[in-house]
N, C-alpha and C. Protein backbone atom coordinates (compact mmCIF):
# COMPACT_ATOMS: atom_id res chain seq x y z
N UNK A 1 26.54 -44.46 -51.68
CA UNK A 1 25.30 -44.88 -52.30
C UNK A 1 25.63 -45.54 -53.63
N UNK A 2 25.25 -46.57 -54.18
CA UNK A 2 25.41 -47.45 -55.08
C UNK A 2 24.34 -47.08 -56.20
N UNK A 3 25.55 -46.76 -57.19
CA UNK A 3 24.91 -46.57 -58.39
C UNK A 3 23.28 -47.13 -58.72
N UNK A 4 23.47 -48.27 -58.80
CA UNK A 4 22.10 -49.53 -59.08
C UNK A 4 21.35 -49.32 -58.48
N UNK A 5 21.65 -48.98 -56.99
CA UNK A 5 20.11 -48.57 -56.22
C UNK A 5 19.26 -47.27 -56.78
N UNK A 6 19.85 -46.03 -57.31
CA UNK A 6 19.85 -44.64 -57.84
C UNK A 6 18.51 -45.27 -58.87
N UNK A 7 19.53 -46.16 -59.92
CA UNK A 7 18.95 -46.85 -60.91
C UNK A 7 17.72 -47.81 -60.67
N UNK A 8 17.89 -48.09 -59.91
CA UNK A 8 16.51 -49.59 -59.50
C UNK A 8 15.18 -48.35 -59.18
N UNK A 9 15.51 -47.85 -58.13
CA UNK A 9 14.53 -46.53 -57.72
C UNK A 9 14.21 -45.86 -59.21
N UNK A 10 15.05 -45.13 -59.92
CA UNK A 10 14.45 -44.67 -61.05
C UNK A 10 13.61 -45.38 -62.03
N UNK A 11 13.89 -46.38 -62.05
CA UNK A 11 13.08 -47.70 -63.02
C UNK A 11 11.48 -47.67 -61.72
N UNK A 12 11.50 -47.93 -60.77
CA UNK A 12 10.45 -48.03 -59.83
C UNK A 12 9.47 -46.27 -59.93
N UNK A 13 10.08 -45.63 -60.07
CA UNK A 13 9.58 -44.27 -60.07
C UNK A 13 8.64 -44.04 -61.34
N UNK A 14 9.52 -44.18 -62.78
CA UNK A 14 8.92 -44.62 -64.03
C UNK A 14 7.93 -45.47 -64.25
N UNK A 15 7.93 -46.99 -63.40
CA UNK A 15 7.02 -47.90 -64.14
C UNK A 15 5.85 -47.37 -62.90
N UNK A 16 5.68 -47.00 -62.09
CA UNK A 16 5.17 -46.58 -60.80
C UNK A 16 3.71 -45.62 -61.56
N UNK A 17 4.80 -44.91 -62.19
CA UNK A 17 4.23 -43.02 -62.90
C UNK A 17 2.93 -43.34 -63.77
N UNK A 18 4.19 -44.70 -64.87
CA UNK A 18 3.78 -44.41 -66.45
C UNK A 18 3.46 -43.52 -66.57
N UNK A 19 4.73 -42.33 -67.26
CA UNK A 19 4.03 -41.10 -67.50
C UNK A 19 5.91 -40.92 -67.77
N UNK A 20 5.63 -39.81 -68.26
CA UNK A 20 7.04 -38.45 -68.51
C UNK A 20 7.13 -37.96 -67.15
N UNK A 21 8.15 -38.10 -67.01
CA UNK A 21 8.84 -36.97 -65.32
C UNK A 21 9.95 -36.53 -66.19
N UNK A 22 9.99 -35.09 -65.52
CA UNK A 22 11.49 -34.60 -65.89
C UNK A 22 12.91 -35.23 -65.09
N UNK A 23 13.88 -35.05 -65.37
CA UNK A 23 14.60 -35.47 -63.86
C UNK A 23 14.58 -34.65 -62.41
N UNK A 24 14.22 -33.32 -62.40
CA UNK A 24 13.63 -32.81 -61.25
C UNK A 24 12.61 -33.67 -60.95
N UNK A 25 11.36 -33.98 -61.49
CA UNK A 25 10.46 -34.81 -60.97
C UNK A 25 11.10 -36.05 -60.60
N UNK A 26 11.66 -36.67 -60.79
CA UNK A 26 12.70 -37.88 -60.71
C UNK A 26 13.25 -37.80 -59.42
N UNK A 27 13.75 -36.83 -59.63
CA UNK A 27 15.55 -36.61 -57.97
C UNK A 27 14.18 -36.26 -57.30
N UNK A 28 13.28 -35.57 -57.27
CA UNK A 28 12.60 -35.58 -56.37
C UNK A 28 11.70 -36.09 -55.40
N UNK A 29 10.99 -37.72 -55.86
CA UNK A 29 10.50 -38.76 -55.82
C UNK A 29 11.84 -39.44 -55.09
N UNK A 30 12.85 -39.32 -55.74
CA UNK A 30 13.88 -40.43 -55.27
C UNK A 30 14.46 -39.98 -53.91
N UNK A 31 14.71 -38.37 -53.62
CA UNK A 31 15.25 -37.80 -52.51
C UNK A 31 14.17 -38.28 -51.32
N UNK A 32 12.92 -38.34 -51.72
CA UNK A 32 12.03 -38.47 -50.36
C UNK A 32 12.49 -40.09 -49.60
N UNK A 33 12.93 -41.24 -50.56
CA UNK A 33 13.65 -42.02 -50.28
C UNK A 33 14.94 -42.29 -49.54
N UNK A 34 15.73 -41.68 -50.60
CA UNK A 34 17.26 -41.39 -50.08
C UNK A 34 17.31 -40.02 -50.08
N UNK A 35 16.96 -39.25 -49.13
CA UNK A 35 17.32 -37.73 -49.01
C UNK A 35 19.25 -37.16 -48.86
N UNK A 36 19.87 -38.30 -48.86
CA UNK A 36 21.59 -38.01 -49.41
C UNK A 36 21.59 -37.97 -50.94
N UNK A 37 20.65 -38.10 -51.75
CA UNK A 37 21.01 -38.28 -53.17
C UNK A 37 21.06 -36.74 -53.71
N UNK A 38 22.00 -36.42 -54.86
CA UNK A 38 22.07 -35.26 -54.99
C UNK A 38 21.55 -35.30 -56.84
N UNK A 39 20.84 -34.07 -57.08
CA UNK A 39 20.54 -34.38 -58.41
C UNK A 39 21.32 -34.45 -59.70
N UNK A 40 22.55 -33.94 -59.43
CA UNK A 40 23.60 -34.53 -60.16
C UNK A 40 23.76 -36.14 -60.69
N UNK A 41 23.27 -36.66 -59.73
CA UNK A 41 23.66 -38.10 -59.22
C UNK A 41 22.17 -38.62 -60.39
N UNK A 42 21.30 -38.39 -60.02
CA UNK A 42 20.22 -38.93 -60.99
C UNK A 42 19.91 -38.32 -61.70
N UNK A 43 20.40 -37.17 -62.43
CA UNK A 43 20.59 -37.11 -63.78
C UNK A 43 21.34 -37.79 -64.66
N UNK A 44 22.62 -37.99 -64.18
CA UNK A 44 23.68 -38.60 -64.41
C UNK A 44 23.04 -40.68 -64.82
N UNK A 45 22.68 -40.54 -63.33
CA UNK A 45 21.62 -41.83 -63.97
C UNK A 45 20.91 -42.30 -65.14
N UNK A 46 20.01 -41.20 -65.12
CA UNK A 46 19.20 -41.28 -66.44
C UNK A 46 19.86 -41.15 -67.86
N UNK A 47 21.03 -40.22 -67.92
CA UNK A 47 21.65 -40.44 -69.19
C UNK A 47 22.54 -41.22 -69.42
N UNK A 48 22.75 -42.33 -68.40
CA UNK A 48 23.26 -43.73 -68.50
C UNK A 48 22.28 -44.68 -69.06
N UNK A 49 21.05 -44.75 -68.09
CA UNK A 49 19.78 -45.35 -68.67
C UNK A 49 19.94 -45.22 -70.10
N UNK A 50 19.38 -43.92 -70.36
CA UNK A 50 18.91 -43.75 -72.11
C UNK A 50 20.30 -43.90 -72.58
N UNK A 51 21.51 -43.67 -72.66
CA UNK A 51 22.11 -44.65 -73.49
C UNK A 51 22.25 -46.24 -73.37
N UNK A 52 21.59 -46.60 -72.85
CA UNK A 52 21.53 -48.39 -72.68
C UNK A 52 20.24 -48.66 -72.85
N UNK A 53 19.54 -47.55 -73.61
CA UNK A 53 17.88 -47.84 -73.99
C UNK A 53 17.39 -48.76 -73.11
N UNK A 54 17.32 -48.22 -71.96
CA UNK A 54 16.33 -48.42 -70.21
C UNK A 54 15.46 -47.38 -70.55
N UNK A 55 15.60 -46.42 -70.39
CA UNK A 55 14.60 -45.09 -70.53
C UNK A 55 14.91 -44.42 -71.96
N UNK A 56 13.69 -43.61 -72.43
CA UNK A 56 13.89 -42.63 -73.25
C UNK A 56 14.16 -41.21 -72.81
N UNK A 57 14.73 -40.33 -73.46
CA UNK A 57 14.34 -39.25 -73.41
C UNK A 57 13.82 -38.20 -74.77
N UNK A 58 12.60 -37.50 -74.27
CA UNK A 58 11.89 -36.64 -75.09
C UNK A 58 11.29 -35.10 -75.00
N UNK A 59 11.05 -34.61 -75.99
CA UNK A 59 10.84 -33.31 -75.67
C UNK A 59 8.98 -33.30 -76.44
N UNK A 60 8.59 -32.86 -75.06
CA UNK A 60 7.65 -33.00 -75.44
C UNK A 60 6.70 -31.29 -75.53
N UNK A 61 7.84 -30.33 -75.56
CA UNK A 61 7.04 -29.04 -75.59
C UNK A 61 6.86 -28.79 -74.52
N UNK A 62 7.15 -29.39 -73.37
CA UNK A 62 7.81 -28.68 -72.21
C UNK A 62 7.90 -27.86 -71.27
N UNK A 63 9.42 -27.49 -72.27
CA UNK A 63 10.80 -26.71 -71.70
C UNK A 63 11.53 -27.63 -70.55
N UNK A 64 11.39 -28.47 -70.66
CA UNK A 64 12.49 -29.80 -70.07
C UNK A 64 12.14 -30.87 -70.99
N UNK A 65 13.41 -31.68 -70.88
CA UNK A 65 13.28 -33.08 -71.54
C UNK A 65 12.20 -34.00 -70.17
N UNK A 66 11.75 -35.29 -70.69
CA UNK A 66 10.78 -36.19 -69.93
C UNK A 66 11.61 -37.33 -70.11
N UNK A 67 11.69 -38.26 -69.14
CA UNK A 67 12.05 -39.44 -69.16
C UNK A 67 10.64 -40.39 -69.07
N UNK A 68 11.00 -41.76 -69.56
CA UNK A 68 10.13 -42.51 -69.49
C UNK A 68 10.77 -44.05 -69.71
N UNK A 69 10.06 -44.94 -69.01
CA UNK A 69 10.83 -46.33 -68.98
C UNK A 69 10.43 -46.83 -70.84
N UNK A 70 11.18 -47.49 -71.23
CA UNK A 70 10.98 -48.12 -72.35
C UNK A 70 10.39 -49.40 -72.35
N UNK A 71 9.51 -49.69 -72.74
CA UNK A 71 8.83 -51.75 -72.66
C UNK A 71 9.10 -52.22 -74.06
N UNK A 72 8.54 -53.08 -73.82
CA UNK A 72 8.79 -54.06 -75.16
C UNK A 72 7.71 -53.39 -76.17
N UNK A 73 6.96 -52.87 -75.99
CA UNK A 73 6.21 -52.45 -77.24
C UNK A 73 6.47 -51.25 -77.60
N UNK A 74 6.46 -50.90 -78.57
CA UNK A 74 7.03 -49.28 -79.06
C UNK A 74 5.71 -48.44 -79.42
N UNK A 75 5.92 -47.61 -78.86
CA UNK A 75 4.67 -46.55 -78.83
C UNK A 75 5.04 -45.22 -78.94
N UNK A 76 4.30 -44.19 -79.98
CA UNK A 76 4.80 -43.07 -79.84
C UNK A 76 3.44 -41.91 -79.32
N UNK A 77 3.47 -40.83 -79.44
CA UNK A 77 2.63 -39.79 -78.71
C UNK A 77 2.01 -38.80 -79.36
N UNK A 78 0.79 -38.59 -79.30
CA UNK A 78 0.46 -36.91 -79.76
C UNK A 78 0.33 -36.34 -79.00
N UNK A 79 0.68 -35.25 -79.07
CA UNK A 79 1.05 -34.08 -77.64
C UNK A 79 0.11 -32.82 -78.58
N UNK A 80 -1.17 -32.50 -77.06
CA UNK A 80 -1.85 -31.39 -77.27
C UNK A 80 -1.06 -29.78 -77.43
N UNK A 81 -0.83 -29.48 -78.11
CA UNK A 81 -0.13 -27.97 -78.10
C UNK A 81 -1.29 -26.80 -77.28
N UNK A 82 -2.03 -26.72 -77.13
CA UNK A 82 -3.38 -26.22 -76.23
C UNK A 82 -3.68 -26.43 -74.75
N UNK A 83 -3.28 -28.23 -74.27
CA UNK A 83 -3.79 -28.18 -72.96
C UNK A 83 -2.63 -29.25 -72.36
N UNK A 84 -1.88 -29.54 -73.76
CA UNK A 84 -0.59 -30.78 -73.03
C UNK A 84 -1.17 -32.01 -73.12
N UNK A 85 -1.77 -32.54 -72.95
CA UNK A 85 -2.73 -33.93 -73.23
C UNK A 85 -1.51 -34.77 -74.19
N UNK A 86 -1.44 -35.74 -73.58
CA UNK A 86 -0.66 -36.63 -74.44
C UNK A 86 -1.62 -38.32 -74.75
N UNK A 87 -1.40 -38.09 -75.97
CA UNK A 87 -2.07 -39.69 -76.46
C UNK A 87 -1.05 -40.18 -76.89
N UNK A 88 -1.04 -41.50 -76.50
CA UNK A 88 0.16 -42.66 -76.84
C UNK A 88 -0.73 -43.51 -78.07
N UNK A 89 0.20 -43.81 -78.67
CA UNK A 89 -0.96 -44.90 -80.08
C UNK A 89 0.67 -45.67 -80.40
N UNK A 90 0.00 -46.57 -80.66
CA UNK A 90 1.14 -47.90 -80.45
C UNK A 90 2.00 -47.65 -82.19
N UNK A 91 2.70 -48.73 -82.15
CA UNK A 91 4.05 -48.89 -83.24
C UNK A 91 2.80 -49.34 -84.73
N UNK A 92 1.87 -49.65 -84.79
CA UNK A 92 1.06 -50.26 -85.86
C UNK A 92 0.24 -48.72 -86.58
N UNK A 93 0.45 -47.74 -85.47
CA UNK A 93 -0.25 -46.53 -85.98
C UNK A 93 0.66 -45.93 -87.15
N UNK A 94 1.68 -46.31 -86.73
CA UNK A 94 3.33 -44.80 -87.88
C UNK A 94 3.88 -46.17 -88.38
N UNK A 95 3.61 -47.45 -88.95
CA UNK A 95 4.41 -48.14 -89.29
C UNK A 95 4.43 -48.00 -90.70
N UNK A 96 3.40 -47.90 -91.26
CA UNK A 96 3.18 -47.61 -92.81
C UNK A 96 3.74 -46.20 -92.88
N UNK A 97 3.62 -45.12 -92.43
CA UNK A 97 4.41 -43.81 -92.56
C UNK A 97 5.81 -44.02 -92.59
N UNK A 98 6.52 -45.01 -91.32
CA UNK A 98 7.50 -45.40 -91.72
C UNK A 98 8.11 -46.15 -93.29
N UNK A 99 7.49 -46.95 -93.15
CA UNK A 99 8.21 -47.53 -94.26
C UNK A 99 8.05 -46.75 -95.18
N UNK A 100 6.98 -45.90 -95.90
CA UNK A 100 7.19 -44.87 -97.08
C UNK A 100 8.31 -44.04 -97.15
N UNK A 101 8.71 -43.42 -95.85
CA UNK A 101 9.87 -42.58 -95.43
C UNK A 101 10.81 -43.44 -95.86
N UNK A 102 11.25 -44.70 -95.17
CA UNK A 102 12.77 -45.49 -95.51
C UNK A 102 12.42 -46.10 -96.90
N UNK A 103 11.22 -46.27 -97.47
CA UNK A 103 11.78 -46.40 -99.06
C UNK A 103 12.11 -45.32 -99.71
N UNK A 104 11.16 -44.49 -99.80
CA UNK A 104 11.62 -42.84 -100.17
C UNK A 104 13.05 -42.61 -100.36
N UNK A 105 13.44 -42.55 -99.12
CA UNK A 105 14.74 -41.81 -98.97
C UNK A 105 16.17 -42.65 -98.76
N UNK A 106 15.76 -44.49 -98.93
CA UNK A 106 16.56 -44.58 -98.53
C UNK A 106 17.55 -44.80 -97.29
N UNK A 107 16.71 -44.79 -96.43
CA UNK A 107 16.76 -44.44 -94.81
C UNK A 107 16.24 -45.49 -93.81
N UNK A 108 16.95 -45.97 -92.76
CA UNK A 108 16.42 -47.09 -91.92
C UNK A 108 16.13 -46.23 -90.73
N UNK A 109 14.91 -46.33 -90.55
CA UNK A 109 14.69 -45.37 -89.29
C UNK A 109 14.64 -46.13 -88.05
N UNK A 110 15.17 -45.88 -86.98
CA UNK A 110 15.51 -46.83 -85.76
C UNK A 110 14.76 -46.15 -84.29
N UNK A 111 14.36 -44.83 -84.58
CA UNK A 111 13.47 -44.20 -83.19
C UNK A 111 12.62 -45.21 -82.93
N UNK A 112 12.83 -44.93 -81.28
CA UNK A 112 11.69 -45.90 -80.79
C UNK A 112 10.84 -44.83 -79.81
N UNK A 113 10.41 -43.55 -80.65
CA UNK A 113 10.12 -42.21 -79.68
C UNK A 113 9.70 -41.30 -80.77
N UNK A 114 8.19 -41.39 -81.54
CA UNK A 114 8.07 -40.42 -82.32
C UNK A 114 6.38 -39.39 -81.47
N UNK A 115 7.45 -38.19 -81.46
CA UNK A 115 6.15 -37.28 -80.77
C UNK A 115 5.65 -36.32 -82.33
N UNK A 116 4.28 -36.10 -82.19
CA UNK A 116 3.84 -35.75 -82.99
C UNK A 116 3.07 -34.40 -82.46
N UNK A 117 3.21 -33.12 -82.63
CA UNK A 117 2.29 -32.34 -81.96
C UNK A 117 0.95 -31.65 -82.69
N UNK A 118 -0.30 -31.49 -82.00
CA UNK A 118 -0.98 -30.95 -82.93
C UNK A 118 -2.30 -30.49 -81.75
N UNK A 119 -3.57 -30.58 -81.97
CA UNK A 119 -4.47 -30.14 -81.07
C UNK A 119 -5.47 -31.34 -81.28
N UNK A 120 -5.76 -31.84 -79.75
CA UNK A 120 -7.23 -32.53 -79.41
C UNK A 120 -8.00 -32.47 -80.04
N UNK A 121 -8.86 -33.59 -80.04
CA UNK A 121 -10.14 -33.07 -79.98
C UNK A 121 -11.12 -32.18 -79.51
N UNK A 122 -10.40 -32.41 -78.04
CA UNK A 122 -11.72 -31.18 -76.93
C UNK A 122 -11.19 -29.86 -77.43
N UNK A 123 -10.20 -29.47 -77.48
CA UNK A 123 -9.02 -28.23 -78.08
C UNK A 123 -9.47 -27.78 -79.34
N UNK A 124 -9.68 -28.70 -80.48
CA UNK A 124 -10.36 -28.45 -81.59
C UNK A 124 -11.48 -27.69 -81.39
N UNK A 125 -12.45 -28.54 -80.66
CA UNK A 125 -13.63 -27.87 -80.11
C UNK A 125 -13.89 -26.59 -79.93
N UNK A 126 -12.75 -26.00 -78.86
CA UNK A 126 -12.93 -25.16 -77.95
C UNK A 126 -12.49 -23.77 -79.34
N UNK A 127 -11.40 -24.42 -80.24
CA UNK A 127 -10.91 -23.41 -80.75
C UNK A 127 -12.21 -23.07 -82.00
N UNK A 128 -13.00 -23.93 -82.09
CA UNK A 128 -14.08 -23.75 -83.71
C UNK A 128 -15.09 -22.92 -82.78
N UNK A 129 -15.26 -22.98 -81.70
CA UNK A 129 -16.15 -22.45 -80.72
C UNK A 129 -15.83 -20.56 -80.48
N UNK A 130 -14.68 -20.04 -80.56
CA UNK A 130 -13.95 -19.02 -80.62
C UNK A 130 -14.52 -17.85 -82.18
C-alpha cells in the first residue's frame, strides 16, 4: 500500500468531515476503504502531514489529540468546557491580541492553532439557571 494513497484518503476524510477526528476516527473511516491498513500506518501518516503543515494537530479537551486539514485561512476555536461545542472565529478575531503579545514580549508568534476554552452561551445559561 502506498504511502500517498494512506495520505490522499486522509486529506479526503478531513476536508469530507470539516471537523477534528482523532486518528482512531481517521484509521477508521480509512479501514472501511482499505481494510489492510493498519493504524500504525495512519498515524504515522498524520504526523508526517502535521509536520509538513497538511494537517494540524490539537488538543481540544478531549483526552486525544484531533486532526484537522489546514486551508489557507487561519482560524482558531473556542471549545465549550460544558457540552464540547466548538466555535471557529477566523485569524482577524486574535490578531490584535497577537500583536500586543509579540510587542510585549518580544516574541513572533507563528501558531496557526489557537484553542481557547471557556463556556457557551447556551452553557452560560444553563449554569445562571442552577
Amino acid at each position: 500500500m502506498k504511502k500517498s494513497s494512506v495520505e490522499q484518503l486522509i486529506l479526503e476524510i478531513l476536508s469530507k468531515e470539516n471537523t477534528h477526528l482523532t486518528s482512531l476516527q481517521v484509521f477508521e473511516e480509512i479501514r472501511e476503504r482499505l481494510p489492510a491498513v493498519n493504524s500504525s500506518t495512519v498515524y504515522r501518516a498524520l504526523e508526517r502531514m502535521s509536520k509538513r503543515g497538511i494537517v494540524s494537530v490539537s488538543d481540544i479537551g478531549t483526552g486525544a489529540e484531533v486532526f484537522e486539514i489546514v486551508t489557507t485561512e487561519l482560524h482558531h476555536h473556542l471549545v465549550c468546557q460544558d457540552c464540547g461545542r466548538i466555535i471557529t472565529i477566523g485569524q482577524e478575531d486574535v490578531r490584535a491580541f497577537f500583536e500586543v503579545v509579540e510587542q510585549k514580549n518580544d516574541f513572533k508568534i507563528i501558531t496557526n492553532h489557537l484553542i481557547l476554552f471557556g463556556l457557551c452561551s447556551e452553557c452560560q445559561k444553563s449554569d445562571n439557571l442552577s
